[in-house]
C-alpha atoms as a PDB file:
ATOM      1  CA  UNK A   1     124.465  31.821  28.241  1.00  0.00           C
ATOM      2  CA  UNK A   2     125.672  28.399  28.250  1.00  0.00           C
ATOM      3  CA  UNK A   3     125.349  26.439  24.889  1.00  0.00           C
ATOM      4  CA  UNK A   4     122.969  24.012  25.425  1.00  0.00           C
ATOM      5  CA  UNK A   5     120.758  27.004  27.529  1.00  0.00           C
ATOM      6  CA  UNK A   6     121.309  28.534  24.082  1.00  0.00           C
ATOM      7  CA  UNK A   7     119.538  25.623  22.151  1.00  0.00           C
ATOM      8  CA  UNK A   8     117.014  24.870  24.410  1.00  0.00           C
ATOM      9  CA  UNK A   9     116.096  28.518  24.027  1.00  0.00           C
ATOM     10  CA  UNK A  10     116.072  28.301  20.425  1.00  0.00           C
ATOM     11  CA  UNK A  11     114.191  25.431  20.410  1.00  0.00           C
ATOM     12  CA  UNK A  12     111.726  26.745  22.287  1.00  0.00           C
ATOM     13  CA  UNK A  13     111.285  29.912  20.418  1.00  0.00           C
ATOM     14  CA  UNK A  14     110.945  27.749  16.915  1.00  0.00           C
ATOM     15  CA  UNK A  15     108.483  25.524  18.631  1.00  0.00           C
ATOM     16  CA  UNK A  16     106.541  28.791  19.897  1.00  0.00           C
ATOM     17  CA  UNK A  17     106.688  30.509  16.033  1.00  0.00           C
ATOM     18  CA  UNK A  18     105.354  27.056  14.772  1.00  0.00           C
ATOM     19  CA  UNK A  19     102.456  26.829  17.096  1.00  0.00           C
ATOM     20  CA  UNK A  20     101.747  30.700  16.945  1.00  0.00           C
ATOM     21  CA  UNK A  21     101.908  29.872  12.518  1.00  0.00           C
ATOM     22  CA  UNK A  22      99.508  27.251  13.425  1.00  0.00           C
ATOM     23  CA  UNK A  23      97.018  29.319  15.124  1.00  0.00           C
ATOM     24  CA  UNK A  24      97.425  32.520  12.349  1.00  0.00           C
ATOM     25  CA  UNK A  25      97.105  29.784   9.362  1.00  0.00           C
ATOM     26  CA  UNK A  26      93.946  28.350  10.984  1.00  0.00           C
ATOM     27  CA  UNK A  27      91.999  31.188  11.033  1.00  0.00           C
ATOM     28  CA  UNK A  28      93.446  33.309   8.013  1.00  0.00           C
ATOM     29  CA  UNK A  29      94.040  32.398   4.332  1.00  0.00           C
ATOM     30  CA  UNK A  30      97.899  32.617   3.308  1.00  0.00           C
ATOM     31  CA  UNK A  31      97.132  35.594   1.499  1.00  0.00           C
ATOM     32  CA  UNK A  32      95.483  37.425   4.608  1.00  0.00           C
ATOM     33  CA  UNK A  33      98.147  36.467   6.992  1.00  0.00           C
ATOM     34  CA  UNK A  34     101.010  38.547   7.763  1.00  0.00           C
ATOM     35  CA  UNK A  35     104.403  37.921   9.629  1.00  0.00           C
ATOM     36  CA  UNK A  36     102.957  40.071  12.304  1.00  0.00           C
ATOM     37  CA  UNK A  37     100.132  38.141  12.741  1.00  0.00           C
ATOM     38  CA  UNK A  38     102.562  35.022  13.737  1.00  0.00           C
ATOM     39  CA  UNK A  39     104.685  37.376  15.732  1.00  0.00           C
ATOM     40  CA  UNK A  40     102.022  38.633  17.535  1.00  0.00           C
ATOM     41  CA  UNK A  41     100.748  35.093  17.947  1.00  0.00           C
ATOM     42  CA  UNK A  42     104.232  34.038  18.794  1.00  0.00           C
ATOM     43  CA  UNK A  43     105.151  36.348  20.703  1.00  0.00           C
ATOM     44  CA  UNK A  44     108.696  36.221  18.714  1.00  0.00           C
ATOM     45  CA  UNK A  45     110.133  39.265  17.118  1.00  0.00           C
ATOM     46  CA  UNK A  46     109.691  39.611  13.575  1.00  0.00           C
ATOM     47  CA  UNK A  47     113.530  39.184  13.315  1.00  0.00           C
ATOM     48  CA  UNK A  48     113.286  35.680  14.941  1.00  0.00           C
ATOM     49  CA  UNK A  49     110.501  34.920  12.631  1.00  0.00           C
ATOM     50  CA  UNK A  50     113.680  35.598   9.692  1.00  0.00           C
ATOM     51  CA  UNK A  51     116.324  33.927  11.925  1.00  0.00           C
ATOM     52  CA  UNK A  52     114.443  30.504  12.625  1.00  0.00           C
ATOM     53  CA  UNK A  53     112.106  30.205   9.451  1.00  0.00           C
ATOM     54  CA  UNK A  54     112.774  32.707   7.118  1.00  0.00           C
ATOM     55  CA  UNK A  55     109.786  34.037   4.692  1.00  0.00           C
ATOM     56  CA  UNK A  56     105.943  33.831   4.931  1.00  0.00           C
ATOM     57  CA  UNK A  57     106.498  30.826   2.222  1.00  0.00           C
ATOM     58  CA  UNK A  58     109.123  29.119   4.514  1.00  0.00           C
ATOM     59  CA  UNK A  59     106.697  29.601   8.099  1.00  0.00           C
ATOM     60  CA  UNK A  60     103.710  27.878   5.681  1.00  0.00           C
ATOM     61  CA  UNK A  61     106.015  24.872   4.389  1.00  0.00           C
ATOM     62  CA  UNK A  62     107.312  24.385   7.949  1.00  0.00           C
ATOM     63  CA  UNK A  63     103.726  24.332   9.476  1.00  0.00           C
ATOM     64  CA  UNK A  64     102.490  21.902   6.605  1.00  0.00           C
ATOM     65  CA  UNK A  65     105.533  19.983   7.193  1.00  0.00           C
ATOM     66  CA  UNK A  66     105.104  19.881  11.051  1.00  0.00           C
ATOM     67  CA  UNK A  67     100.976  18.659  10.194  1.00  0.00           C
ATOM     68  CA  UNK A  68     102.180  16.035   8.371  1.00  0.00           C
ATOM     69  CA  UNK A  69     104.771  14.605  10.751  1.00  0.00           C
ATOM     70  CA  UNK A  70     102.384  14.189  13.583  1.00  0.00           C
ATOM     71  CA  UNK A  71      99.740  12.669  11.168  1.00  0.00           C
ATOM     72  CA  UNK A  72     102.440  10.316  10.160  1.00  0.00           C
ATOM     73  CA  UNK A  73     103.205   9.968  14.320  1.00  0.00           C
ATOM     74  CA  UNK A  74      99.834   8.638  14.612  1.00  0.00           C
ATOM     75  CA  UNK A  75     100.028   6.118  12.116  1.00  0.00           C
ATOM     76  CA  UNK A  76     103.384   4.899  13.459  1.00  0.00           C
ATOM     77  CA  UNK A  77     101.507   3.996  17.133  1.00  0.00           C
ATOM     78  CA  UNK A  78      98.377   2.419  14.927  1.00  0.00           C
ATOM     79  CA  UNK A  79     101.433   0.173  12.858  1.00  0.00           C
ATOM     80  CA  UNK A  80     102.602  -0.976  16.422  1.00  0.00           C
ATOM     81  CA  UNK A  81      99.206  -1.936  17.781  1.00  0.00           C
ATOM     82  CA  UNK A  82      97.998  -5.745  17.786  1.00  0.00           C
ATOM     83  CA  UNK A  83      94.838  -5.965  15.571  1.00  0.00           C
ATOM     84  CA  UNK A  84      94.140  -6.991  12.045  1.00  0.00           C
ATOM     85  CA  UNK A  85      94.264  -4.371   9.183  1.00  0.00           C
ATOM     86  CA  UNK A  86      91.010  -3.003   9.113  1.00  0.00           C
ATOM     87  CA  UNK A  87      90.989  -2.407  12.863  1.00  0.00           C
ATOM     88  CA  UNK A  88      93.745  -0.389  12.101  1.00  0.00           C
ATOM     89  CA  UNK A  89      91.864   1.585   9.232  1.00  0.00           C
ATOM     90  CA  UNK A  90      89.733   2.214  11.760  1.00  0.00           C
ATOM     91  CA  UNK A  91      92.350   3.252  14.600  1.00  0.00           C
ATOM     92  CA  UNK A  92      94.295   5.494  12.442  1.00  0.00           C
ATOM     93  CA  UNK A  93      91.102   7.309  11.362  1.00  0.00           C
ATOM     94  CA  UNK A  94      89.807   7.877  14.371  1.00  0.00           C
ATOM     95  CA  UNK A  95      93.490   8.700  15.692  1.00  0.00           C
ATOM     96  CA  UNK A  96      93.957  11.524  13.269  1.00  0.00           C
ATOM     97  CA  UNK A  97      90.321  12.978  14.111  1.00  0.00           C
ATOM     98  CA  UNK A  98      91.410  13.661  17.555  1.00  0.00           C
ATOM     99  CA  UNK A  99      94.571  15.040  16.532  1.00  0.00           C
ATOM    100  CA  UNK A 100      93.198  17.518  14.153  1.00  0.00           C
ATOM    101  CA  UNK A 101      90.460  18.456  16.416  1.00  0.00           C
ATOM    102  CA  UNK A 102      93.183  19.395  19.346  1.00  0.00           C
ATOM    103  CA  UNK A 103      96.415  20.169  17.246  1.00  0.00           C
ATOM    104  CA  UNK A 104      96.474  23.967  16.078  1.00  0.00           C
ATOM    105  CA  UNK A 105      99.502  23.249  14.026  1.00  0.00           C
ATOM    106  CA  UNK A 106      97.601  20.978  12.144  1.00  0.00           C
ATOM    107  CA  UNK A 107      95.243  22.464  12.190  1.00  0.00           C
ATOM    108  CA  UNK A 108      97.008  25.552   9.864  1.00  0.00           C
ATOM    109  CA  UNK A 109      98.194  22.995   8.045  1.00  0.00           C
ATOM    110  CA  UNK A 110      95.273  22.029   7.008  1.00  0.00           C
ATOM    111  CA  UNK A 111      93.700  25.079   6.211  1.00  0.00           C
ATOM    112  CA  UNK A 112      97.267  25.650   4.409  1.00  0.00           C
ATOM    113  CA  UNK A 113      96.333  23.065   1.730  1.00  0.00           C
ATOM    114  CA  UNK A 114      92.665  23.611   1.684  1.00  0.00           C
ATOM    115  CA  UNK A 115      93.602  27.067  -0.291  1.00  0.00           C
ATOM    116  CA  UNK A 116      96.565  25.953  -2.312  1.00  0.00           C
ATOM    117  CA  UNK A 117      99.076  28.913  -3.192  1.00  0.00           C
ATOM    118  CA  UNK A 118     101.559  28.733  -5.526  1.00  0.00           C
ATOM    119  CA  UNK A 119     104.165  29.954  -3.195  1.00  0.00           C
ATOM    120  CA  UNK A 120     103.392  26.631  -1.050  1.00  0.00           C
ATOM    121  CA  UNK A 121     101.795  24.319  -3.830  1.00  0.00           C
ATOM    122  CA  UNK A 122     104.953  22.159  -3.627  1.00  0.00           C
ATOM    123  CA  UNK A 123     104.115  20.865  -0.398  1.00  0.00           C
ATOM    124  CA  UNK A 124     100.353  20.957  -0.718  1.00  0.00           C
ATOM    125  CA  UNK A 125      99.216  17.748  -2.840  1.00  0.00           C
ATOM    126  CA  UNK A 126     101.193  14.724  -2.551  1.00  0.00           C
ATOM    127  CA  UNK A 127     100.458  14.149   1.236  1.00  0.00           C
ATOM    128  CA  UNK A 128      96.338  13.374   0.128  1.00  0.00           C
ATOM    129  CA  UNK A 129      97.570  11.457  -2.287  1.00  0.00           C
ATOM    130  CA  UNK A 130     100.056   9.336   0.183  1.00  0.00           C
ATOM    131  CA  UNK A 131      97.359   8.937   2.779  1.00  0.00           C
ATOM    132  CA  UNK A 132      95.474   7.151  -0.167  1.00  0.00           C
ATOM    133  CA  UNK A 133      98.144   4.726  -0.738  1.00  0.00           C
ATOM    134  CA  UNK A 134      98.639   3.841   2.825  1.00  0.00           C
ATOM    135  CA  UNK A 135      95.444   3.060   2.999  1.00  0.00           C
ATOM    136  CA  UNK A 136      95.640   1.249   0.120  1.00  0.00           C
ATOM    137  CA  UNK A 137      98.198  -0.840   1.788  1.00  0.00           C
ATOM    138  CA  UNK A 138      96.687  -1.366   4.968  1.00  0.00           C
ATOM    139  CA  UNK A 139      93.310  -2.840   3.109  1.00  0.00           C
ATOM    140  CA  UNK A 140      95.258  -5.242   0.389  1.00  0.00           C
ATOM    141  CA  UNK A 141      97.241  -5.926   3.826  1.00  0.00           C
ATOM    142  CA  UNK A 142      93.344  -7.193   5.154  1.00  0.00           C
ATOM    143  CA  UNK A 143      92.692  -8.911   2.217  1.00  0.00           C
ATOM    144  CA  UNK A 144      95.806 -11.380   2.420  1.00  0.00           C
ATOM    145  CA  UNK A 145      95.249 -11.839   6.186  1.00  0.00           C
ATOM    146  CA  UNK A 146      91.565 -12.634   5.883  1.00  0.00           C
ATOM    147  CA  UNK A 147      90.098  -9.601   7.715  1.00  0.00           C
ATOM    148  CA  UNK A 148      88.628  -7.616   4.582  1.00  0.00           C
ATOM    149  CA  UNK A 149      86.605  -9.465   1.760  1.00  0.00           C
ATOM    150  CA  UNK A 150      88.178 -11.175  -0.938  1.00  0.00           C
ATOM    151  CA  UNK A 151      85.900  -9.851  -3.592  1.00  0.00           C
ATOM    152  CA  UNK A 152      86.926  -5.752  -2.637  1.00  0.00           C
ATOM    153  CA  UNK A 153      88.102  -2.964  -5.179  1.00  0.00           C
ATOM    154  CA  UNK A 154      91.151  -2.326  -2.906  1.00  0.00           C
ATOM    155  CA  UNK A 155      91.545   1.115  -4.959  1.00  0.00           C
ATOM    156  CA  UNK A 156      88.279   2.190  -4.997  1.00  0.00           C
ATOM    157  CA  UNK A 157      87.828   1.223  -1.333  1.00  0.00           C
ATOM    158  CA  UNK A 158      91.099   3.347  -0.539  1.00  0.00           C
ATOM    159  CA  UNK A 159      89.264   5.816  -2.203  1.00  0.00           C
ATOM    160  CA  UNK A 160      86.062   5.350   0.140  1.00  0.00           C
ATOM    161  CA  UNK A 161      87.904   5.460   3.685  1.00  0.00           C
ATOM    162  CA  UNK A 162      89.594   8.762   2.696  1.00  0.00           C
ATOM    163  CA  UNK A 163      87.070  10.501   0.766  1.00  0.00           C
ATOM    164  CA  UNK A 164      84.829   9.890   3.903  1.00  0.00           C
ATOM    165  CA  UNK A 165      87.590  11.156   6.332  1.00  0.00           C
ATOM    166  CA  UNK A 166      88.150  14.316   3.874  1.00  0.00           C
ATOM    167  CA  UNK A 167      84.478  15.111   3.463  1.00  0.00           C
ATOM    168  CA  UNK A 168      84.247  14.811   7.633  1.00  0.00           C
ATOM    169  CA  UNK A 169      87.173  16.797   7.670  1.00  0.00           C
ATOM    170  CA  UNK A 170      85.445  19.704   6.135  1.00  0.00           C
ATOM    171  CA  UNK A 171      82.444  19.266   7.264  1.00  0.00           C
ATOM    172  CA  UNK A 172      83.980  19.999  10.859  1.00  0.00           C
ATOM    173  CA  UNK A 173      85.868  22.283   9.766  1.00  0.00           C
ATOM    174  CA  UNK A 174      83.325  24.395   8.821  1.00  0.00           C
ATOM    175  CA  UNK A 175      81.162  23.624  11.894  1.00  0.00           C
ATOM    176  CA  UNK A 176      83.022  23.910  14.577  1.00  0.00           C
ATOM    177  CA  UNK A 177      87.179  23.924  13.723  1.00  0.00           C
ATOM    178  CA  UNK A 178      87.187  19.930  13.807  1.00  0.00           C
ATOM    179  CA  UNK A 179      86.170  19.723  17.490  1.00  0.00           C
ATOM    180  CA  UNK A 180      82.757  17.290  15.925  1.00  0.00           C
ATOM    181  CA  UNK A 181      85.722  15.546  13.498  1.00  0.00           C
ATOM    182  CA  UNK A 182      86.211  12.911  16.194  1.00  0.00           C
ATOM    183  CA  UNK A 183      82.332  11.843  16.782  1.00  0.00           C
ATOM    184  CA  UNK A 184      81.971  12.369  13.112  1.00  0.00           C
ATOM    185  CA  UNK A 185      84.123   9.643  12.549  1.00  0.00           C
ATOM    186  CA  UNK A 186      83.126   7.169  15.325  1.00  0.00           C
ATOM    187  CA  UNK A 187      79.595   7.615  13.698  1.00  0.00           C
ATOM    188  CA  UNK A 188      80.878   6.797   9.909  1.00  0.00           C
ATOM    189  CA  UNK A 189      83.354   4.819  10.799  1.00  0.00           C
ATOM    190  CA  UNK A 190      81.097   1.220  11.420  1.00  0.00           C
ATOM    191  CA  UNK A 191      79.941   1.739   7.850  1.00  0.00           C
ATOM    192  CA  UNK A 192      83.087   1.641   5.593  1.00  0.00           C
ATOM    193  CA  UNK A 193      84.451  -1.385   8.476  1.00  0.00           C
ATOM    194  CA  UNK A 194      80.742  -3.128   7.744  1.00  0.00           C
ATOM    195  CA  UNK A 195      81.191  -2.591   3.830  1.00  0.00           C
ATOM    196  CA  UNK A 196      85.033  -4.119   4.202  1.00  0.00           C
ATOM    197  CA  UNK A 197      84.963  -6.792   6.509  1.00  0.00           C
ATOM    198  CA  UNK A 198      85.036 -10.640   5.091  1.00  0.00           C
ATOM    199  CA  UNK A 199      82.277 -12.326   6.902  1.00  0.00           C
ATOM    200  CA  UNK A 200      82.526 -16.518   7.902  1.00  0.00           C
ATOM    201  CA  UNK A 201      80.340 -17.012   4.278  1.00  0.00           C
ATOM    202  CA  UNK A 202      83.237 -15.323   2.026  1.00  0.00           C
ATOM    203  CA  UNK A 203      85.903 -17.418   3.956  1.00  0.00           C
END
């Protein structure tokens, strides 16, 4: 097999062991799944499951790493969009609702960090706590441009956007596997933009 036959192979099979990780970790706790849950899933070999990722730990990491990287995708394409700051809050919220609710990697990778492990703790926390700050940023970004009120907590309203999108999050979650996340959000989401935005009196 010709080199790059041989990478787009193994490329492939990684991509397939992620997904298949994805769809185990969504519907089973860490402790419940089992390597030959993903294999099955996968339909890679055990062996390829050690070749490409390595242990049960490793497979978890990668899929947590994987949700965060298209989470951080989305926010990339809501950065490049014309729009003041809180239509952006507002874009990247509603952006990430419709990934979760289609993306079974992300999926697992949020169920992953809803039942923090100590093998995969590591990798669990700091990305809620990173969302919060970007948020942060995006909202004192709105205050300086004129688009969000002058007299806002910008921490506690950083606080407010993503404690909404968490609590909608799990709400779904529980529901219906985040398939309601997006028209949970598109229902909330006029209220936190309503609370934020600087009206012609507060100019």
């Amino acid at each position: 097999m010709r080199p790059a036959a041989q990478q787009d192979r193994a490329i492939a099979t990684r991509e397939a062991i992620l997904k298949g990780a994805g769809q185990v970790f969504s519907q089973l706790s860490y402790a419940q799944a089992r390597l030959r849950d993903i294999s099955r899933a996968s339909a890679a070999s055990e062996g390829a499951l050690y070749f490409h990722y390595g242990t049960k730990a490793d497979i978890a990491t990668a899929v947590i790493s994987a949700q965060q990287e298209r989470m951080t995708d989305v926010l990339m394409q809501v950065v490049r969009v014309d729009g003041d700051a809180l239509d952006k809050i507002g874009l990247l919220a509603q952006g990430l609702a419709e990934l979760i609710a289609r993306d079974v990697v992300v999926q697992g990778g949020i169920r992953l960090t809803g039942q923090p492990n100590l093998e995969v703790a590591p990798a669990v926390n700091e990305p809620y706590f990173e969302w919060v700050r970007i948020v942060r940023a995006l909202i004192s970004q709105g205050v300086d441009e004129g688009s969000i009120r002058l007299d806002v907590d910008i921490d506690a309203a950083a606080e407010l956007v993503n404690t909404v999108f968490i609590g909608s999050q799990v709400l779904s979650g529980l529901e219906d596997n985040w398939k309601s996340l997006p028209r949970r959000v598109e229902t909330l989401r006029p209220l936190w933009i309503s609370l934020l935005r600087r009206t012609k009196t507060q100019s």
